[in-house]
Structures are given as C-alpha cells and as structure tokens.
N, C-alpha and C. Protein backbone atom coordinates (compact mmCIF):
# COMPACT_ATOMS: atom_id res chain seq x y z
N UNK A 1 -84.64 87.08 -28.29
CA UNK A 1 -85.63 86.02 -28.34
C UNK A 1 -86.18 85.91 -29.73
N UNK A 2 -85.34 85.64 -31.12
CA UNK A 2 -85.44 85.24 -32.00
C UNK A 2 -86.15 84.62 -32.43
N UNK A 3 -85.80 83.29 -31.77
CA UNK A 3 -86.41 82.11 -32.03
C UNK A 3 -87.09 81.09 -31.08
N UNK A 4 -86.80 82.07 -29.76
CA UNK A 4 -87.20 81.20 -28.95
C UNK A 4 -86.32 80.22 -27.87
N UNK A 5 -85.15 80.37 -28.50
CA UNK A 5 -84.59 79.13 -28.12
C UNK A 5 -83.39 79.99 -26.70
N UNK A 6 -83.93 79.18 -25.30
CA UNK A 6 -83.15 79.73 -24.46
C UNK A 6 -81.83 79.28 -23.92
N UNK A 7 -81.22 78.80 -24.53
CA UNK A 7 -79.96 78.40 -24.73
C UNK A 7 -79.63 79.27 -23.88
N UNK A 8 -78.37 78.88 -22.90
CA UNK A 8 -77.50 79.73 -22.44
C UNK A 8 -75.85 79.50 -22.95
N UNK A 9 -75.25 80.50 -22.77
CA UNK A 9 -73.53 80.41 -23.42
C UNK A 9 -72.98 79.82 -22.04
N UNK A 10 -72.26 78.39 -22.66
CA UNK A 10 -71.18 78.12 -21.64
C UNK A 10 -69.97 79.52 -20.91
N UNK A 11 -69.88 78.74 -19.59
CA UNK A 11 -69.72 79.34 -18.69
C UNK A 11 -67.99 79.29 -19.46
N UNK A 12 -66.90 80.05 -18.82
CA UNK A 12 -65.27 80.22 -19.24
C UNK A 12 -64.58 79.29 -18.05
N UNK A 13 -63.98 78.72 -18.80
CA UNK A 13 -62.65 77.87 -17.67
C UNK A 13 -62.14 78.88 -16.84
N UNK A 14 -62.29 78.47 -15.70
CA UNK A 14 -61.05 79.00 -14.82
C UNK A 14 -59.67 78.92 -15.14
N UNK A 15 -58.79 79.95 -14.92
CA UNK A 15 -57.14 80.02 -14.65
C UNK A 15 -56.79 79.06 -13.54
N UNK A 16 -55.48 78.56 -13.86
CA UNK A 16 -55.46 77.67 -12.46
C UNK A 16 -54.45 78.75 -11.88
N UNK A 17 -54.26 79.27 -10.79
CA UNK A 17 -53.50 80.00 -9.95
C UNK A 17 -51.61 79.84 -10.60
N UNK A 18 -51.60 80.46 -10.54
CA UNK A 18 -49.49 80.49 -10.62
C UNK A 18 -49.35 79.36 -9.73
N UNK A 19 -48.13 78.19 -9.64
CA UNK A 19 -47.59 77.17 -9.24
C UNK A 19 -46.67 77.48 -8.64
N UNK A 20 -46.27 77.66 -7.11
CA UNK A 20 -44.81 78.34 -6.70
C UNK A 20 -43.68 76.93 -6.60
N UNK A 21 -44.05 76.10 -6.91
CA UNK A 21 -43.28 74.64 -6.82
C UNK A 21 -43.21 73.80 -8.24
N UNK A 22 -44.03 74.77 -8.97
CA UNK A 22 -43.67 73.95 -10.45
C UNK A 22 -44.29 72.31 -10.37
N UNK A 23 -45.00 72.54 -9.67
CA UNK A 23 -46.10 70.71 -10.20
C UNK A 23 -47.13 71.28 -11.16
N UNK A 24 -47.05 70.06 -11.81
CA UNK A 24 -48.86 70.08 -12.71
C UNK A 24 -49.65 69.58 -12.10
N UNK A 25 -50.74 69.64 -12.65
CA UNK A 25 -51.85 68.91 -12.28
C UNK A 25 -51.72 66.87 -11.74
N UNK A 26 -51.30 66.63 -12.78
CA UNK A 26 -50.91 65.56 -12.52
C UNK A 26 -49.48 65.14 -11.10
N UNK A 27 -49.04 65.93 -11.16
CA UNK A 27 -48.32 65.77 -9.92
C UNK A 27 -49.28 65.68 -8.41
N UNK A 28 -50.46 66.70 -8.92
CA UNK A 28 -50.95 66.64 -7.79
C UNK A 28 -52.05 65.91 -7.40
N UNK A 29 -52.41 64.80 -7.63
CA UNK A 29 -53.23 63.48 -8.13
C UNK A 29 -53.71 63.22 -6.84
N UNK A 30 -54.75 62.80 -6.64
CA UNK A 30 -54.89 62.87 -5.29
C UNK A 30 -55.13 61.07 -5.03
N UNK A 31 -55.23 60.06 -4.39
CA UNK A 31 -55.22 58.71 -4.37
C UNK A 31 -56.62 58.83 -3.85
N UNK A 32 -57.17 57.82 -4.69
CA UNK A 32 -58.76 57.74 -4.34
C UNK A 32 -58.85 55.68 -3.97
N UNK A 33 -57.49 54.84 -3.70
CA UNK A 33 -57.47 53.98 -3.13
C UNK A 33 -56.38 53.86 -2.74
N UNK A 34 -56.25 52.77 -1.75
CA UNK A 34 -55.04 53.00 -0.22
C UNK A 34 -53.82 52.18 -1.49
N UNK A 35 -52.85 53.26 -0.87
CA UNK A 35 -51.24 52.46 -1.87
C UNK A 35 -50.42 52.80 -0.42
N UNK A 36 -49.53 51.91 -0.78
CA UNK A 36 -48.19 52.16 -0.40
C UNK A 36 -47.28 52.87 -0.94
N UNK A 37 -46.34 53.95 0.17
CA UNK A 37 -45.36 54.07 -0.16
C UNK A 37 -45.11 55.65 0.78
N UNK A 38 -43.99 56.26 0.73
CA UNK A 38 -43.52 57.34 1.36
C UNK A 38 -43.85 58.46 1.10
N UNK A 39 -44.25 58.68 -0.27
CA UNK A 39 -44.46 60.01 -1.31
C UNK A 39 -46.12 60.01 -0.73
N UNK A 40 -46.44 60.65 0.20
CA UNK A 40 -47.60 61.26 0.81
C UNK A 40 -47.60 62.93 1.50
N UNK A 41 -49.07 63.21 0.97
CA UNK A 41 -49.06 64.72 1.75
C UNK A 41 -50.05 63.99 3.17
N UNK A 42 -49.47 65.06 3.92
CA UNK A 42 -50.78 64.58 5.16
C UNK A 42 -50.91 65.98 5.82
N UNK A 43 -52.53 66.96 5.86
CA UNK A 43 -52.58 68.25 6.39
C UNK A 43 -52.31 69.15 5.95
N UNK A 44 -51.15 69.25 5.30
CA UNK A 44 -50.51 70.25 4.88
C UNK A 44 -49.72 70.34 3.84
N UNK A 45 -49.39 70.70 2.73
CA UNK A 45 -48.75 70.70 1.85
C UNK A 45 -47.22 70.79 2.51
N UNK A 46 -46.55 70.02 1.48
CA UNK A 46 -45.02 69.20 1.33
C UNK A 46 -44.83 68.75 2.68
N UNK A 47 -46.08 68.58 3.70
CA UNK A 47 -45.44 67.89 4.88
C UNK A 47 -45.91 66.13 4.84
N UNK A 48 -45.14 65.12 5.03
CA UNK A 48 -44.10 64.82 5.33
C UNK A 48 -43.32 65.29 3.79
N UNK A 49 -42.77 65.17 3.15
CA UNK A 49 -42.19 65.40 1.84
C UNK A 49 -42.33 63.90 1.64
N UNK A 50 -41.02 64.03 0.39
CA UNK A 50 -40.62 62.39 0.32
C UNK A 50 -39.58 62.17 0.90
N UNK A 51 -39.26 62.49 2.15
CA UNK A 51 -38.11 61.72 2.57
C UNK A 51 -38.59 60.41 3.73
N UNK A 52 -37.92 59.15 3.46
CA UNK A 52 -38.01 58.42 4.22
C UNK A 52 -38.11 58.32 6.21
N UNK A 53 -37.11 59.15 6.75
CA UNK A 53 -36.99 59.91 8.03
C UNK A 53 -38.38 60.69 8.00
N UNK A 54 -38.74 61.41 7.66
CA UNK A 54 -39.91 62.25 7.52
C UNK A 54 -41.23 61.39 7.45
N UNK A 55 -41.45 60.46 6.70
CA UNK A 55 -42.64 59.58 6.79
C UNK A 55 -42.87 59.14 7.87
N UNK A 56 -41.80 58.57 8.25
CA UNK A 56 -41.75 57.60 9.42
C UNK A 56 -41.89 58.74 10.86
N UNK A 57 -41.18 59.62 10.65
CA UNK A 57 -41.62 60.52 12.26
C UNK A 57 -43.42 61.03 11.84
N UNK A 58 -43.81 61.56 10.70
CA UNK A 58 -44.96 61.56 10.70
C UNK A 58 -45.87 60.22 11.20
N UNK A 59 -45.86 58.96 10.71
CA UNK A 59 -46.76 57.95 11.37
C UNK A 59 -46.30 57.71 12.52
N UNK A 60 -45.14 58.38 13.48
CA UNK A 60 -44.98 58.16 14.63
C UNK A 60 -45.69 59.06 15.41
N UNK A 61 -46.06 60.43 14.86
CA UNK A 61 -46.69 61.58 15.01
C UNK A 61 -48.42 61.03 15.24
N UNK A 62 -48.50 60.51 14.48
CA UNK A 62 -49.67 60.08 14.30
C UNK A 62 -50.43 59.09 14.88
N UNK A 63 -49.54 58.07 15.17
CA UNK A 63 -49.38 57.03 16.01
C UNK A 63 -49.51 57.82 17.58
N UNK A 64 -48.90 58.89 17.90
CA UNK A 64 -49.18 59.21 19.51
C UNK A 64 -50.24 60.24 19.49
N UNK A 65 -50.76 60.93 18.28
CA UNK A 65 -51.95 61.84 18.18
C UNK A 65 -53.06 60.86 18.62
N UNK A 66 -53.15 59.73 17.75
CA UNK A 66 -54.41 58.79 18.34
C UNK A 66 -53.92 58.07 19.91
N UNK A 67 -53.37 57.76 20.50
CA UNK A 67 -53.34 57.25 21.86
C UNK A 67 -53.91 58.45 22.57
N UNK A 68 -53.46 59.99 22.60
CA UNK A 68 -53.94 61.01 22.97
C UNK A 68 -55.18 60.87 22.93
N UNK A 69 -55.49 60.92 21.53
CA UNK A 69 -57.32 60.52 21.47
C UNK A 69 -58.07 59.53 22.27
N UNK A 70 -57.35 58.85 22.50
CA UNK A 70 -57.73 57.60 23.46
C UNK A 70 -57.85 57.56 24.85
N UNK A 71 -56.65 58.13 25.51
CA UNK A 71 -56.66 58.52 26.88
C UNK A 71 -57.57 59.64 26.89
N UNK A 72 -57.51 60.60 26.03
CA UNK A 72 -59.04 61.76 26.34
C UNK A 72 -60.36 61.39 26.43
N UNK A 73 -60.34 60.30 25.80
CA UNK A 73 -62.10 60.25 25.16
C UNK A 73 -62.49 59.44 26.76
N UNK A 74 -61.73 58.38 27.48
CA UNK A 74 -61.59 57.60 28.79
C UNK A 74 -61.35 58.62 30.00
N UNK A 75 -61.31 60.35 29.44
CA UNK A 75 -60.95 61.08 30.58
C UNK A 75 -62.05 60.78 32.16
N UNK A 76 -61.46 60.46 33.40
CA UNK A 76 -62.68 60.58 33.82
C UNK A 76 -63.84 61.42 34.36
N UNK A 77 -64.57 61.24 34.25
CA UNK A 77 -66.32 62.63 34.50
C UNK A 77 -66.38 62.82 35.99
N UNK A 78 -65.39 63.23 36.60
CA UNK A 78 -65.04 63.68 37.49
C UNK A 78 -65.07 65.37 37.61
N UNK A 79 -66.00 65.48 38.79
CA UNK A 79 -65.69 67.76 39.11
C UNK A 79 -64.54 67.57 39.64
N UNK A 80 -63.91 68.75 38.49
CA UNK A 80 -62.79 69.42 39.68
C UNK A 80 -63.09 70.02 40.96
N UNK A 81 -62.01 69.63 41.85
CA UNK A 81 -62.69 70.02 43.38
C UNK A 81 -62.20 71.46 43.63
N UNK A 82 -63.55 72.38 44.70
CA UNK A 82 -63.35 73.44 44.82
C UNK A 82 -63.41 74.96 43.12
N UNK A 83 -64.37 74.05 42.53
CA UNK A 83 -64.81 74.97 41.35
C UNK A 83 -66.26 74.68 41.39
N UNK A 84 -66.21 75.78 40.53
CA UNK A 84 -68.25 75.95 40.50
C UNK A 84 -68.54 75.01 39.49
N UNK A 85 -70.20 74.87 38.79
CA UNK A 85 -70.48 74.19 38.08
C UNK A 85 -69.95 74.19 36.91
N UNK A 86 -69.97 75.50 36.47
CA UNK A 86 -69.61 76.52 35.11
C UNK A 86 -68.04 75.74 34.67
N UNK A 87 -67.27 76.32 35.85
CA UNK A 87 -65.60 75.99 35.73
C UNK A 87 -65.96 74.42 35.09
N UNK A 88 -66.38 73.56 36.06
CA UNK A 88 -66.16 72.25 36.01
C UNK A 88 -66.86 71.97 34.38
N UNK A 89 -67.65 72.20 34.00
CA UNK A 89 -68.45 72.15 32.81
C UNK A 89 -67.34 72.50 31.32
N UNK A 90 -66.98 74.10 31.98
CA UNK A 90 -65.95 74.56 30.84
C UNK A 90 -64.76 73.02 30.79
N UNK A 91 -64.10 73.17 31.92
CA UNK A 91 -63.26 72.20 31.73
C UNK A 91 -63.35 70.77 30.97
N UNK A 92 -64.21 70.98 31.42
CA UNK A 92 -64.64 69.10 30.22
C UNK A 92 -65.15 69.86 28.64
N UNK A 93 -65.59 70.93 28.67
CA UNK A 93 -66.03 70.62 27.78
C UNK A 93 -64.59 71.28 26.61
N UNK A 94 -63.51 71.90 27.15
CA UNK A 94 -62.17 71.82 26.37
C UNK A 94 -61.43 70.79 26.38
N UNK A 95 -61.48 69.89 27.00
CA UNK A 95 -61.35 68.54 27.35
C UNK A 95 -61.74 67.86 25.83
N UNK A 96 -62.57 67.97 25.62
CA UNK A 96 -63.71 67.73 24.47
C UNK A 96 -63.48 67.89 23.05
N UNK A 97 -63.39 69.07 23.52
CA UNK A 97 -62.79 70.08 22.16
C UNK A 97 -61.25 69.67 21.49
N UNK A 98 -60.68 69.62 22.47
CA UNK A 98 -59.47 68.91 22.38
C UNK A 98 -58.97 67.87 21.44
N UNK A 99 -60.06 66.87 21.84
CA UNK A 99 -60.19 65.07 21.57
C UNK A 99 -60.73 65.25 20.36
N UNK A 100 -62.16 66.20 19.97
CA UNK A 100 -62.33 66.53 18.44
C UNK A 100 -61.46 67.05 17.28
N UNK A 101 -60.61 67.86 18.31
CA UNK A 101 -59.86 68.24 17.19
C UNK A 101 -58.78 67.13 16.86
N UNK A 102 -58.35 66.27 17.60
CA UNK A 102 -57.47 65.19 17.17
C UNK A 102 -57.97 64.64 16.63
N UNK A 103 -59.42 63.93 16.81
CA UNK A 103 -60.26 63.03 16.05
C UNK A 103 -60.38 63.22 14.31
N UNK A 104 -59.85 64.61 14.22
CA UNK A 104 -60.51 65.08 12.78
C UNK A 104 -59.29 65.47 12.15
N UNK A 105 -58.76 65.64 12.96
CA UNK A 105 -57.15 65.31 12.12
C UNK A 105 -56.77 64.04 11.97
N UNK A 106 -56.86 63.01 12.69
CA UNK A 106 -56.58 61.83 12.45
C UNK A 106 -57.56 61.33 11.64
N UNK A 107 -58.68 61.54 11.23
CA UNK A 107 -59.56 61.53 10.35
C UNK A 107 -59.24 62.10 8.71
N UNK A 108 -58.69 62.94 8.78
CA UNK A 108 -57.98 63.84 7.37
C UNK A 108 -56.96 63.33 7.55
N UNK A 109 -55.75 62.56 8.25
CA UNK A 109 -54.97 62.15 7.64
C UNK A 109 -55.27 60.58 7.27
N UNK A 110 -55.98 59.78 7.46
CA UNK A 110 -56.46 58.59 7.01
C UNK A 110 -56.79 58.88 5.89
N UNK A 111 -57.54 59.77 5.50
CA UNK A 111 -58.11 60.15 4.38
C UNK A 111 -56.94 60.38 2.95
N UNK A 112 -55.89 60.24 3.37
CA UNK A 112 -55.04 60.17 2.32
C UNK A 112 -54.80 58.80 1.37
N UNK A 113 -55.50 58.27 2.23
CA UNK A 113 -55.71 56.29 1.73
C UNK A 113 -53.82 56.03 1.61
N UNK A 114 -52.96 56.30 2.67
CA UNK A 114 -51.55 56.24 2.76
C UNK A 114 -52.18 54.47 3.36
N UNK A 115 -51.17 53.27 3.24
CA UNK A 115 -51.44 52.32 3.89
C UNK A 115 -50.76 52.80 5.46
N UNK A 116 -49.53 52.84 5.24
CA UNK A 116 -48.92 53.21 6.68
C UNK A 116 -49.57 54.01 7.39
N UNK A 117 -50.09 55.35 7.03
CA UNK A 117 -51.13 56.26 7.52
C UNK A 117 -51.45 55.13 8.29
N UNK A 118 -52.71 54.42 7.63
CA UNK A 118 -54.12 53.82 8.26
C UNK A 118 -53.38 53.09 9.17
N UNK A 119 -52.59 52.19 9.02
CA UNK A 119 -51.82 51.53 10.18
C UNK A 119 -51.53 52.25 11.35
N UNK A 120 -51.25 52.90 11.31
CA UNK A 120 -50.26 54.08 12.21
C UNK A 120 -51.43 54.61 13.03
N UNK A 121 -52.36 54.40 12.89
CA UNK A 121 -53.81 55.35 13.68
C UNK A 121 -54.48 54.37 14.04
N UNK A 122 -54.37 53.10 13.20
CA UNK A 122 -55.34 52.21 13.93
C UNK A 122 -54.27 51.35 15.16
N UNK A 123 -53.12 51.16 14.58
CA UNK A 123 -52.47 51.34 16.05
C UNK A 123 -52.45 51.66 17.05
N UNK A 124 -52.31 53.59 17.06
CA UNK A 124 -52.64 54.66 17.86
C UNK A 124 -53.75 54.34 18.65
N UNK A 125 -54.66 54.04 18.04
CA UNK A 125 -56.20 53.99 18.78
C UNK A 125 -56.21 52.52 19.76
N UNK A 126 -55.62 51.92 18.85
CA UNK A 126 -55.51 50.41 20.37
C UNK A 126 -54.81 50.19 20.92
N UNK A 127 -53.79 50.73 21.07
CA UNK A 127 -52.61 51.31 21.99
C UNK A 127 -53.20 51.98 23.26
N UNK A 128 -53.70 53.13 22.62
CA UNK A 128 -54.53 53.89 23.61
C UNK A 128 -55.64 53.36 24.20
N UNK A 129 -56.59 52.65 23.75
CA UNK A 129 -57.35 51.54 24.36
C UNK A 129 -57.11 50.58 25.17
N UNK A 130 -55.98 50.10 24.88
CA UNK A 130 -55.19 48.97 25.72
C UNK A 130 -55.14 49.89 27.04
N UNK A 131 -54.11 51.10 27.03
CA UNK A 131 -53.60 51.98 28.17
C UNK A 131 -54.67 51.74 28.88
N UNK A 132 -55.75 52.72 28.50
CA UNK A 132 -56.88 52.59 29.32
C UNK A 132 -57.32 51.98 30.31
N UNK A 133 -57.76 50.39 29.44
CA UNK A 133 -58.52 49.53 29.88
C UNK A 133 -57.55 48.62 31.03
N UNK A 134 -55.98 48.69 30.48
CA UNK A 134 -55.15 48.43 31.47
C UNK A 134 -55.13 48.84 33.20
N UNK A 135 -55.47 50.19 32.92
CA UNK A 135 -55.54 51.07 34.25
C UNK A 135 -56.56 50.75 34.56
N UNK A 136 -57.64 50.54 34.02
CA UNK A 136 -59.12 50.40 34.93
C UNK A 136 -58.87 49.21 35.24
N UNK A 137 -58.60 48.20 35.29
CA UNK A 137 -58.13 47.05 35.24
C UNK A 137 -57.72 46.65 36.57
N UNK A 138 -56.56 47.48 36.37
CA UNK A 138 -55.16 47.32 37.38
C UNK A 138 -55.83 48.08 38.59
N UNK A 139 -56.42 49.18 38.54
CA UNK A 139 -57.44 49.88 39.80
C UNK A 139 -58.10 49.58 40.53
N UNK A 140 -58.96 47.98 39.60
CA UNK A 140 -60.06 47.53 40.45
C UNK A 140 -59.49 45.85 41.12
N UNK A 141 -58.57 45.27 40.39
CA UNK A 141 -57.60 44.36 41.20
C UNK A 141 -56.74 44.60 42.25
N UNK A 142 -56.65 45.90 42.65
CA UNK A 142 -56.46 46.29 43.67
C UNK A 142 -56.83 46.39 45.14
C-alpha cells in the first residue's frame, strides 16, 4: 500500500482443454439465429453429424418426441382402479415427469435455431394435438 492505489492484477486465461476431434474454436460456433441446413449438433455432440440420412431420422426423431409430448400432456386424470391414493398420485405424477423431460429436450433441441429442427417440433406438437382432439371428438359423436 504504497500509494494507495488498489488495483488488482488481471486474472490468467484459461487453457482450453485438449481437442479429441481436432476442431477450433471456430468450428465450434454456436448459431445465435435460425439457418438452414444439415450440419447441426442437437443434445449431444456429433449427433446428428453431417450426414444427410442422419438429419433427417433426427427431425423424424423429433417430430415423434413432440406428438409423445402431446398425447401425455392430454393423458387422462383418471385413478387407476384398485390402487391407493399414493399409487394413483405416483403414477401421474411419472406420467409428468416423463412429458417434462420431453418438453426440455425438445426445448434444447429448438434451441439450436436449426430451421428444420423448429419445423420438425412444431409439427410434432400439432400432430399430436390434432391426435388428441381427434379422439375426444370422435368419443363424444358417438
């Protein structure tokens, strides 16, 4: 305390970890607005890759993850018969758990701002809406 002056010393760059795939930084760019095209990560590293076959079973993947979401969230609030409160409670509430966890994956993969992605889920979701609303539909014209 010399002079008074409480300056502190900049902090040291981090190392970036060893690369087992040989990308730079720039390879690994992340899209901060929606593009087109095949060359997407979604979840997981190198999944889909870049292969064309691979994109496409992923937004097909994705495409039936959200209908799932759809028929769950419409499950109906019905007790299972011949269980206690508890059972019936647990059961919905993995029921639940379930539908969140799709929700938030289909949520992180939107988040890649892929166009097809976003297509592919907002599909999913009115697909599965349609199903639905079809059956309640068709139940009460009955």
């Amino acid at each position: 305390m010399s002079d008074g002056n409480m300056s502190t010393p900049m902090p040291m760059p981090m190392p970036m970890p060893p690369s087992s795939n040989n990308q730079t930084m720039d390879d690994m760019a992340m899209h901060m607005t929606f593009f087109w095209g095949k060359d997407v990560i979604l979840l997981f590293a190198g999944w889909p890759g870049t292969s064309l076959v691979m994109y496409i079973l992923a937004l097909a993947a994705l495409f039936l993850l959200a209908v799932v979401a759809e028929v769950l969230s419409a499950a109906p609030k019905l007790k299972p018969r011949d269980s206690t409160p508890v059972a019936g409670a647990a059961i919905h509430a993995a029921v639940y758990a379930v539908r969140m966890c799709l929700a938030y994956l289909l949520m992180l993969s939107v988040m890649s701002y892929n166009i097809g992605v976003f297509l592919a889920v907002v599909a999913g979701h009115a697909a599965g809406r349609f199903a639905v609303k079809f059956r309640e539909l068709s139940a009460v014209d009955s």
